[in-house]
Protein backbone atom coordinates (compact mmCIF):
# COMPACT_ATOMS: atom_id res chain seq x y z
CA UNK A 1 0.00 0.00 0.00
CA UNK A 2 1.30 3.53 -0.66
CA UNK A 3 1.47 6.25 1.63
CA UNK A 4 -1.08 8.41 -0.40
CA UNK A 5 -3.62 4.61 -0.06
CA UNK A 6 -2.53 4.81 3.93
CA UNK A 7 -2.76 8.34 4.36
CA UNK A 8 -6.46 8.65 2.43
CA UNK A 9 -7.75 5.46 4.92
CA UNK A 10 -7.89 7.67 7.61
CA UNK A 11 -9.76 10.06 6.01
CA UNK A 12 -6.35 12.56 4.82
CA UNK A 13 -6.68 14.41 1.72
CA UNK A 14 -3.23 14.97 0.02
CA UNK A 15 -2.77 18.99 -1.14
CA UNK A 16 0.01 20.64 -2.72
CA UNK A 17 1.49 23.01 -0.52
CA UNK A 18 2.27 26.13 -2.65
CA UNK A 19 4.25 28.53 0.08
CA UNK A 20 6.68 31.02 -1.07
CA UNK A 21 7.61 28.44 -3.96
CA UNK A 22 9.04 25.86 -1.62
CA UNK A 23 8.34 22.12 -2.64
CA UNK A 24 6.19 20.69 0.05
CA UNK A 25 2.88 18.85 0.06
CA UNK A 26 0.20 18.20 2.85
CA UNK A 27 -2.19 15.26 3.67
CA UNK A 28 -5.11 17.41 5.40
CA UNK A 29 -8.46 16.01 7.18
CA UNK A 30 -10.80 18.12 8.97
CA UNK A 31 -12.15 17.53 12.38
CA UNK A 32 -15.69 17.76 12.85
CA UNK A 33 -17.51 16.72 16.24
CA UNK A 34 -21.12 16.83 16.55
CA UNK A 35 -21.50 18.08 12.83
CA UNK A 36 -19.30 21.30 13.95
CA UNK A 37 -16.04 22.05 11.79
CA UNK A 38 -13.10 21.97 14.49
CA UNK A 39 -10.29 22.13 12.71
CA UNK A 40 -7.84 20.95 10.25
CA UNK A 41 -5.20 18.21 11.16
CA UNK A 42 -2.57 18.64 8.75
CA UNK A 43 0.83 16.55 7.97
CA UNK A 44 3.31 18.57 5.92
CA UNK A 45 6.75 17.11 4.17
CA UNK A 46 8.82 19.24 3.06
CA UNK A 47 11.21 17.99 0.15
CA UNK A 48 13.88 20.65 0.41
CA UNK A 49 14.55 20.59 4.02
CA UNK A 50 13.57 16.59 4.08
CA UNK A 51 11.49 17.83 7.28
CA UNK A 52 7.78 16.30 8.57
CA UNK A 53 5.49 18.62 10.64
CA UNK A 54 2.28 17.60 12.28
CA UNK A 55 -0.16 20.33 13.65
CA UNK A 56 -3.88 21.78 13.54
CA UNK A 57 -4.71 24.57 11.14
CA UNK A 58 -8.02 26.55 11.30
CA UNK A 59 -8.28 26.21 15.19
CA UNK A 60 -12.29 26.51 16.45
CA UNK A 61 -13.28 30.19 18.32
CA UNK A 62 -14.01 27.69 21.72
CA UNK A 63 -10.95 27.71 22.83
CA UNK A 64 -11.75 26.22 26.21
CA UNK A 65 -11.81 22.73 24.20
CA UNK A 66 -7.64 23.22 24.16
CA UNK A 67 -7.69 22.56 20.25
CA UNK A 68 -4.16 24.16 20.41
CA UNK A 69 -2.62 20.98 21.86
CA UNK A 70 -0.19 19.48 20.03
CA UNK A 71 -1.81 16.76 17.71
CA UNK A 72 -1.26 13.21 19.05
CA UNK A 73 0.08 10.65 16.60
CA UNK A 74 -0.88 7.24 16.26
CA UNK A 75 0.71 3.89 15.22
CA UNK A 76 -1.40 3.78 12.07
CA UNK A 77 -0.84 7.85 11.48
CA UNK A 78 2.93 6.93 12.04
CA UNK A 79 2.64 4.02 9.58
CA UNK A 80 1.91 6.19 6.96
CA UNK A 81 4.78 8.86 7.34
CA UNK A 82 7.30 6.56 7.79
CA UNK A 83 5.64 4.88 4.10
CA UNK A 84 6.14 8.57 2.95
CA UNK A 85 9.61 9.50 4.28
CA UNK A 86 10.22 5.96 2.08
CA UNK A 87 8.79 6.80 -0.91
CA UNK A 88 10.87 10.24 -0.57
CA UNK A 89 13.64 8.35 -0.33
CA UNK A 90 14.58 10.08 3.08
CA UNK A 91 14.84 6.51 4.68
């Protein structure tokens, strides 16, 4: 299975990531709970700097529901960067 196949199992869309004309893509999924738009969990590789980030984009107005935490990363979320940073050739 490729990364894009893992990464779009879990309900990530994969984006190009057009920022000051660096080469980087996202996988992006929004977070809805309760049919309310939360937020946007976004993984971002970046080719040049052969760098992975993982945060939330679009944070909700409630902000006592802490949606600034740092995402949490699980084993199948992990999976499918470490398929990525493979298919980059980073690994």
């Amino acid at each position: 299975m490729t990364a894009q196949e893992m990464f779009e199992s879990m309900g990530f869309k994969k984006d190009k990531f057009d920022y000051f004309g660096l080469d980087r893509f996202i996988y992006k999924k929004p977070i809805v709970y309760e049919e309310e738009y939360l937020y946007t969990f976004v993984v971002l590789f970046d080719k040049e700097q052969k760098i992975t980030t993982v945060y939330h984009d679009e944070y909700s107005e409630n902000y006592d529901l802490c949606y600034d935490e740092p995402p949490a990363v699980d084993m199948e979320l992990l999976k499918a960067i470490n398929q990525q940073c493979k298919e980059l050739g980073w690994m």
